[in-house]
PDB file of N, CA and C in Angstrom:
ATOM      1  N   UNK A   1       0.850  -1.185   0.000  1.00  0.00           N
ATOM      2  CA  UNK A   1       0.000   0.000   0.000  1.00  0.00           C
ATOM      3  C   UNK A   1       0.892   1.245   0.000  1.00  0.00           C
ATOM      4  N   UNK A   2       0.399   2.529  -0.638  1.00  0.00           N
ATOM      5  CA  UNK A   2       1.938   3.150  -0.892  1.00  0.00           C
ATOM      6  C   UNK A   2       1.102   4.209   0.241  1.00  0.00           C
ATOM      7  N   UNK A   3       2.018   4.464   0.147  1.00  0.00           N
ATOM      8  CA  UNK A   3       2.010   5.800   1.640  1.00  0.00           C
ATOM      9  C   UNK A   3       1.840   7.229   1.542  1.00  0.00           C
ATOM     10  N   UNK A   4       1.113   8.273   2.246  1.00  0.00           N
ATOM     11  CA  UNK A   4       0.581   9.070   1.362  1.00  0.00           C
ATOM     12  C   UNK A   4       0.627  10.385   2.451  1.00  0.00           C
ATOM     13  N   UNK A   5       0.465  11.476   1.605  1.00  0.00           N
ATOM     14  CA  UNK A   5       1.245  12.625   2.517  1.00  0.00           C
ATOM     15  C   UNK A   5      -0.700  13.146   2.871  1.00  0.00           C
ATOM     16  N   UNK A   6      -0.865  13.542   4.208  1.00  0.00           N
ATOM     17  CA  UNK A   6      -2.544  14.117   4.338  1.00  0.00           C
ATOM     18  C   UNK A   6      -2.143  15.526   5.262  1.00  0.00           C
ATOM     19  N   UNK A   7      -2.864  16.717   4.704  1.00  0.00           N
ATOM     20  CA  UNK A   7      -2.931  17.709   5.748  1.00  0.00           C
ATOM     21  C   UNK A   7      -1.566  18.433   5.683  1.00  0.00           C
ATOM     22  N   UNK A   8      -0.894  18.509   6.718  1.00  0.00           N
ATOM     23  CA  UNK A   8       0.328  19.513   6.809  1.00  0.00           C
ATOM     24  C   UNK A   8       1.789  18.417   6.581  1.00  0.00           C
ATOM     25  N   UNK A   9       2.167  17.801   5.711  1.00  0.00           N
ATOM     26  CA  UNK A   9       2.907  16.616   5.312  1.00  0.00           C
ATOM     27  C   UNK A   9       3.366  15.843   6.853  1.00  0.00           C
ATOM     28  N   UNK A  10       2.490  15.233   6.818  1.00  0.00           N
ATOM     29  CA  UNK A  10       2.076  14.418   7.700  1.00  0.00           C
ATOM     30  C   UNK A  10       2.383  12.779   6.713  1.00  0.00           C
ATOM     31  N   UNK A  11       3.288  12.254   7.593  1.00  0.00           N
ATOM     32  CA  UNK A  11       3.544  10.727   6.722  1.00  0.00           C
ATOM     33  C   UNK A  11       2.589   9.396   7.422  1.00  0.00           C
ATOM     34  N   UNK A  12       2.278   8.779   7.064  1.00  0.00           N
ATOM     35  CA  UNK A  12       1.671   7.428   7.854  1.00  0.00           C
ATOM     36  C   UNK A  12       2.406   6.350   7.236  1.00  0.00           C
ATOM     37  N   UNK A  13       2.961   5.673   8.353  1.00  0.00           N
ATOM     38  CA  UNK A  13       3.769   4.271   8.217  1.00  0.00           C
ATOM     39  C   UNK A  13       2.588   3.569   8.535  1.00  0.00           C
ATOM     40  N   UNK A  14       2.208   2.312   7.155  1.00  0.00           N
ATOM     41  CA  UNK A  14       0.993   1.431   7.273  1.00  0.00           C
ATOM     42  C   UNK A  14       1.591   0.068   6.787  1.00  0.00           C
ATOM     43  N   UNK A  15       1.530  -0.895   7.981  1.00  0.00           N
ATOM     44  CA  UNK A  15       1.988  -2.120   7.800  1.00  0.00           C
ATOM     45  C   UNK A  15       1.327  -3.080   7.873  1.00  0.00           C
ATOM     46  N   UNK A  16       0.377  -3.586   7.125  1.00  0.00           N
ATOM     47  CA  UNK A  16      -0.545  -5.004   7.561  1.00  0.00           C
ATOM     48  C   UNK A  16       0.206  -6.377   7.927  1.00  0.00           C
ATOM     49  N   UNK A  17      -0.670  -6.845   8.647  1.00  0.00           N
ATOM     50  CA  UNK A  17      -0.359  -8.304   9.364  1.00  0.00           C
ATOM     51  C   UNK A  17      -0.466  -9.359   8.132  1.00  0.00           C
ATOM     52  N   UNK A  18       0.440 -10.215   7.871  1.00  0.00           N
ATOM     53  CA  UNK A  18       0.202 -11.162   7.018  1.00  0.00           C
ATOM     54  C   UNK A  18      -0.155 -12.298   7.589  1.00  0.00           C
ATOM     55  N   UNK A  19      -1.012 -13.440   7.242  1.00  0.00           N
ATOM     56  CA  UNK A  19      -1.205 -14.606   7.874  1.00  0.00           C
ATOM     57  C   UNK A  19       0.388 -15.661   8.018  1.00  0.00           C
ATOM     58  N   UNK A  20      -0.013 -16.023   9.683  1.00  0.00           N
ATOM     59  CA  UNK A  20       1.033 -16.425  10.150  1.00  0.00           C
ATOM     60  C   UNK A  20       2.678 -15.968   9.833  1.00  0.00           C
ATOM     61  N   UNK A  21       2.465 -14.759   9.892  1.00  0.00           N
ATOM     62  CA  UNK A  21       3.604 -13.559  10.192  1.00  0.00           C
ATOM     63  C   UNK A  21       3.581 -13.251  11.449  1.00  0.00           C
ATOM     64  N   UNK A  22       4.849 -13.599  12.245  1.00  0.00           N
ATOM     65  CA  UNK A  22       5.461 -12.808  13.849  1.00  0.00           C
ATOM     66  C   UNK A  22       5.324 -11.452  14.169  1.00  0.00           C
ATOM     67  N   UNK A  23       5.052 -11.423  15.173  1.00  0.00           N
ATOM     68  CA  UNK A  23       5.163  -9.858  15.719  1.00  0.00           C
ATOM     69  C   UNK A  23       6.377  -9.246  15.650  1.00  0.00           C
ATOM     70  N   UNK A  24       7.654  -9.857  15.670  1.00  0.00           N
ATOM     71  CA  UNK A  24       8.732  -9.683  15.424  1.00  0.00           C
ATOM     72  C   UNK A  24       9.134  -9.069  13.802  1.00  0.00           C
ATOM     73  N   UNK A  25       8.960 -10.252  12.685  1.00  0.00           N
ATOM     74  CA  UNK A  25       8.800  -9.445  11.489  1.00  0.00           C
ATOM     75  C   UNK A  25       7.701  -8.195  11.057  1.00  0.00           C
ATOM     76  N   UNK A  26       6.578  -8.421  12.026  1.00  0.00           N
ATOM     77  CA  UNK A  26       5.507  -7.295  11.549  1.00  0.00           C
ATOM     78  C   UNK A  26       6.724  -5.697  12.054  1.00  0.00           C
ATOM     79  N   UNK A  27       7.057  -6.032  13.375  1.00  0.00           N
ATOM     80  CA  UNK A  27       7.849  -4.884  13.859  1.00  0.00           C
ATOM     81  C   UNK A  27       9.072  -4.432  12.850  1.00  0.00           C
ATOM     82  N   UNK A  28       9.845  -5.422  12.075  1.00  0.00           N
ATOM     83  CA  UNK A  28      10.967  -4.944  11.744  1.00  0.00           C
ATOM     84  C   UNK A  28      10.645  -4.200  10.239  1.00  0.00           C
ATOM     85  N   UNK A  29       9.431  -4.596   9.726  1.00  0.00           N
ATOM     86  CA  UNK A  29       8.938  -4.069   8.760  1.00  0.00           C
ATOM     87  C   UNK A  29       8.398  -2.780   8.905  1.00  0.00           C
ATOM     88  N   UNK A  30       8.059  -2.340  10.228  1.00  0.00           N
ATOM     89  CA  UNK A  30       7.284  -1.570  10.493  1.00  0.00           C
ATOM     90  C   UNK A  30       8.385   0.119  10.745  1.00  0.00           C
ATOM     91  N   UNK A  31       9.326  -0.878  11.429  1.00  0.00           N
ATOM     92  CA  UNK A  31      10.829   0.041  11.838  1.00  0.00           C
ATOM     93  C   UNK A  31      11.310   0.410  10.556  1.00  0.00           C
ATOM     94  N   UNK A  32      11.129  -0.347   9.418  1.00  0.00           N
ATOM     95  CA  UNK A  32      12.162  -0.155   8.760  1.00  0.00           C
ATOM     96  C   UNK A  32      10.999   0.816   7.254  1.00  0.00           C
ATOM     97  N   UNK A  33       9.998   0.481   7.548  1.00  0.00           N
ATOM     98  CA  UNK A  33       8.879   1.707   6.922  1.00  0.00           C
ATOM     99  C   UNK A  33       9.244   3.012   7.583  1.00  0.00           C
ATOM    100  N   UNK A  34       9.272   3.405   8.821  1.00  0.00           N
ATOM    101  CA  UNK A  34       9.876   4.687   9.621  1.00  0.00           C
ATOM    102  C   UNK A  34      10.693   5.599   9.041  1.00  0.00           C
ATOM    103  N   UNK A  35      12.077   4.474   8.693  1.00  0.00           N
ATOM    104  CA  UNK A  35      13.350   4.980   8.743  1.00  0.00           C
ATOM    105  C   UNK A  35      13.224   5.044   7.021  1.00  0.00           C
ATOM    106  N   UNK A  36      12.813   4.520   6.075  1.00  0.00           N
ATOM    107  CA  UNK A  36      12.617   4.898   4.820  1.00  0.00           C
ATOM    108  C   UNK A  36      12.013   6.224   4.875  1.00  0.00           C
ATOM    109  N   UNK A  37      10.707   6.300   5.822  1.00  0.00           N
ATOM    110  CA  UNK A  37       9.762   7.320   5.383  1.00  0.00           C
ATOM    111  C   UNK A  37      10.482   8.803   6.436  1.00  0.00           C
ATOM    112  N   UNK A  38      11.666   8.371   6.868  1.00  0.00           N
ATOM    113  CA  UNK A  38      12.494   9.079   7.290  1.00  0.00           C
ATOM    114  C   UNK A  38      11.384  10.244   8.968  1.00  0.00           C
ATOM    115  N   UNK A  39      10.762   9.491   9.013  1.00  0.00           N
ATOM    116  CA  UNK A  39       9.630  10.400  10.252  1.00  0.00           C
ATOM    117  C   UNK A  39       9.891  10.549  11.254  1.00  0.00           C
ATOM    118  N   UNK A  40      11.513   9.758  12.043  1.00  0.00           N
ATOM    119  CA  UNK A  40      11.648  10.229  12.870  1.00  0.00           C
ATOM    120  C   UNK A  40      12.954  11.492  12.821  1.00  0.00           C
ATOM    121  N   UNK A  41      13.489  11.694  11.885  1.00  0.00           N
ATOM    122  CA  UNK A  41      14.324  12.848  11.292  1.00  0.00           C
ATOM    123  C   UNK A  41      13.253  13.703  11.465  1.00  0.00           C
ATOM    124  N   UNK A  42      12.186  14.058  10.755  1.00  0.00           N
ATOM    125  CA  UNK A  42      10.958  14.807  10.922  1.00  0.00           C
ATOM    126  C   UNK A  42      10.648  15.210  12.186  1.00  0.00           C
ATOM    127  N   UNK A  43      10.285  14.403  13.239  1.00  0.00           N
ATOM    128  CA  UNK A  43       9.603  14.464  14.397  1.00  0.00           C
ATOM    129  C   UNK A  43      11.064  15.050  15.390  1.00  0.00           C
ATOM    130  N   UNK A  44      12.154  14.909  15.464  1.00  0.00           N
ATOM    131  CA  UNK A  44      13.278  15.719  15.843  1.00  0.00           C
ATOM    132  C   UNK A  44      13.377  17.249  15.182  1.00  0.00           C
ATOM    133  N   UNK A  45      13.213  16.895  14.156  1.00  0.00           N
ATOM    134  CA  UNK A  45      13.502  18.264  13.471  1.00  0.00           C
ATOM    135  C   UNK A  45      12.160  19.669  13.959  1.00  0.00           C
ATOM    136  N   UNK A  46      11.173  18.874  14.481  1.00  0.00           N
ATOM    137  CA  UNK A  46      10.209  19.873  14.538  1.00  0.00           C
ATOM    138  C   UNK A  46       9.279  19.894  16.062  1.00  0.00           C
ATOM    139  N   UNK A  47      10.374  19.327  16.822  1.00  0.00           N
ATOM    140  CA  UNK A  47      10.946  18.815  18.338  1.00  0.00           C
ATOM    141  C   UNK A  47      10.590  20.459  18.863  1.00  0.00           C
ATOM    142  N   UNK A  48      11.070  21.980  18.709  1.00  0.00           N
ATOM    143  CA  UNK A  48      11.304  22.706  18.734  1.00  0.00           C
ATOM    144  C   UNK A  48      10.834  23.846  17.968  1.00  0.00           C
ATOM    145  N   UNK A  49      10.105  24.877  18.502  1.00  0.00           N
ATOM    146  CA  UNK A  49       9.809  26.190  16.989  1.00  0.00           C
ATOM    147  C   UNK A  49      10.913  26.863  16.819  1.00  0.00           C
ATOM    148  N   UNK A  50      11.123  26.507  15.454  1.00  0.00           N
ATOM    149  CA  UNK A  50      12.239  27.549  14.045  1.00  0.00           C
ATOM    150  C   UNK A  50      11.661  28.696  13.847  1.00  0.00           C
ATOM    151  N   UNK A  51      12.642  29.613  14.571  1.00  0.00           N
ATOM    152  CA  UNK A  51      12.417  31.182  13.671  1.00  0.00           C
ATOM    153  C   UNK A  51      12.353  30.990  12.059  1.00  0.00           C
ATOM    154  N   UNK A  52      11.291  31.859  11.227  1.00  0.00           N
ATOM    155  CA  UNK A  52      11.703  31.778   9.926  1.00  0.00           C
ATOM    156  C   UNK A  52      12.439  32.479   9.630  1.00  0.00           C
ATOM    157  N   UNK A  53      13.540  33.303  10.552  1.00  0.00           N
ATOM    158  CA  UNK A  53      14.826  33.605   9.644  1.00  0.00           C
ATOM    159  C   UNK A  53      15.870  32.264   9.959  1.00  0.00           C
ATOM    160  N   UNK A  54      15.450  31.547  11.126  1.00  0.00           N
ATOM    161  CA  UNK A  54      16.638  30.573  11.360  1.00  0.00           C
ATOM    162  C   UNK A  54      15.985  29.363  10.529  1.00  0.00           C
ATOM    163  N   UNK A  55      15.177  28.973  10.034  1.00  0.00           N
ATOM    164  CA  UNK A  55      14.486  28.333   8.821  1.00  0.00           C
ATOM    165  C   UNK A  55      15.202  28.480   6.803  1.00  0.00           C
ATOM    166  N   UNK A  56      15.116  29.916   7.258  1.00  0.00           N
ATOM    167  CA  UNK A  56      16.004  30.915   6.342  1.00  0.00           C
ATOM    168  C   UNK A  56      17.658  30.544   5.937  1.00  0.00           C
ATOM    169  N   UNK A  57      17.846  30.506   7.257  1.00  0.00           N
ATOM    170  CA  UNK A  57      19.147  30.723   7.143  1.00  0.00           C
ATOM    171  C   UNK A  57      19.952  28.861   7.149  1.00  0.00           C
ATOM    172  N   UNK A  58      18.763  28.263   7.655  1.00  0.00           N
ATOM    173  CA  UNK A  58      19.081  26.798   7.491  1.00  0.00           C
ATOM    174  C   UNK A  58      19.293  26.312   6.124  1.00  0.00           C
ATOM    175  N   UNK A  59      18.074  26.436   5.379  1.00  0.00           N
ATOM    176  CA  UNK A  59      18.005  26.193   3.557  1.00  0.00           C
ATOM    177  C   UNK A  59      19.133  26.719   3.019  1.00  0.00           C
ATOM    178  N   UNK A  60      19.658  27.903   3.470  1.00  0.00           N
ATOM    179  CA  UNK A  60      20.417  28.641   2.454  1.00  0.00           C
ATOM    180  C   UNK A  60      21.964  27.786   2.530  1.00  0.00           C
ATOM    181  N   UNK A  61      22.104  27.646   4.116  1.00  0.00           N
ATOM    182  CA  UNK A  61      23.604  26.602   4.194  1.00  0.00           C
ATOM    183  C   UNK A  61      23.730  24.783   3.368  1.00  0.00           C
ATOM    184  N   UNK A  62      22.045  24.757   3.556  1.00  0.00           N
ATOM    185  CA  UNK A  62      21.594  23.420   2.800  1.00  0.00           C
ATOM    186  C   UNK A  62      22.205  23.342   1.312  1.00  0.00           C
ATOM    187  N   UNK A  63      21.960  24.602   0.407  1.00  0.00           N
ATOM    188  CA  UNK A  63      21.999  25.015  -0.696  1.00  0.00           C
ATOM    189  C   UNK A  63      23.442  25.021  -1.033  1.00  0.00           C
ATOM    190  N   UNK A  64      24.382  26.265   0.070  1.00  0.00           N
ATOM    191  CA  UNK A  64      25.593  26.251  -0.230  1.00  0.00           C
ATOM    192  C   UNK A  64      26.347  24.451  -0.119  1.00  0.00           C
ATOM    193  N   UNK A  65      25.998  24.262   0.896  1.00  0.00           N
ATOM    194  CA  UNK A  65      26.607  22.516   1.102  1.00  0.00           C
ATOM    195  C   UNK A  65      26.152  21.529  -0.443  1.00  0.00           C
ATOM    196  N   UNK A  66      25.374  21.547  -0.790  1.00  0.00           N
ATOM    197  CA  UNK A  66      24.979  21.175  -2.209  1.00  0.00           C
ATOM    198  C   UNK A  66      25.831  21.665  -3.330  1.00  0.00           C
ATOM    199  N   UNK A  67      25.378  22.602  -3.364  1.00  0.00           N
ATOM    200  CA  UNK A  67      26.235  23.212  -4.529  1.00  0.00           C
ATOM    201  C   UNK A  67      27.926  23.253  -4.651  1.00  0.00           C
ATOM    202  N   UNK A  68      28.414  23.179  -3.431  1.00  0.00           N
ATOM    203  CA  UNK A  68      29.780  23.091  -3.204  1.00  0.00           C
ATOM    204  C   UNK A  68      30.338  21.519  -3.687  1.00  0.00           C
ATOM    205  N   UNK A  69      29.533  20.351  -3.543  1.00  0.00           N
ATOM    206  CA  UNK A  69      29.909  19.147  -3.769  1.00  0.00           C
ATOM    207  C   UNK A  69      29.918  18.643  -5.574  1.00  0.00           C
ATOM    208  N   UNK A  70      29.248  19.618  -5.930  1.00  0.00           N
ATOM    209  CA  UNK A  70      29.618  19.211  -7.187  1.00  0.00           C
ATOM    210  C   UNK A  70      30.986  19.888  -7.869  1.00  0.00           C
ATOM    211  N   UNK A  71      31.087  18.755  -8.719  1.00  0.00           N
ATOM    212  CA  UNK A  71      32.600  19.622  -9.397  1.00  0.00           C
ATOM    213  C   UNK A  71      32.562  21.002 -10.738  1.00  0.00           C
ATOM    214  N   UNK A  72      33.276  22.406 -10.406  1.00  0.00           N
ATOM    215  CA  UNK A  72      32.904  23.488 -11.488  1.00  0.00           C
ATOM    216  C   UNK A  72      33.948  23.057 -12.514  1.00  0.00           C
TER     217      UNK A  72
END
């Protein structure tokens, strides 16, 4: 089932139970939907309110760090 952004990008990790599937594999599937859908990077990142100049000023170092790695 593919996974789908609702409201203010809001992610939902959705893992169904397969017949005679462990709680163990349901979990590692479930962990490892998380860390793809990257939500707990998200949920740290917004741990805290960002000034939008320090929002600002975050993207822009994002940008320089990007742009610096490629070769001119």
């Amino acid at each position: 089932m593919p996974r789908q952004r609702y409201g203010h990008d809001v992610i939902m990790a959705n893992v169904n139970l397969s017949s005679g599937e462990s709680f163990e594999s349901l979990l590692r599937r479930f962990n490892r939907q998380v860390q793809e859908d990257r939500i707990l990077v998200e949920v740290r990142r917004r741990r805290f309110y960002e000034k939008p100049s320090e929002q600002r000023r975050r993207k822009e170092a994002l940008k320089r760090r990007r742009s610096s790695r490629w070769p001119r």
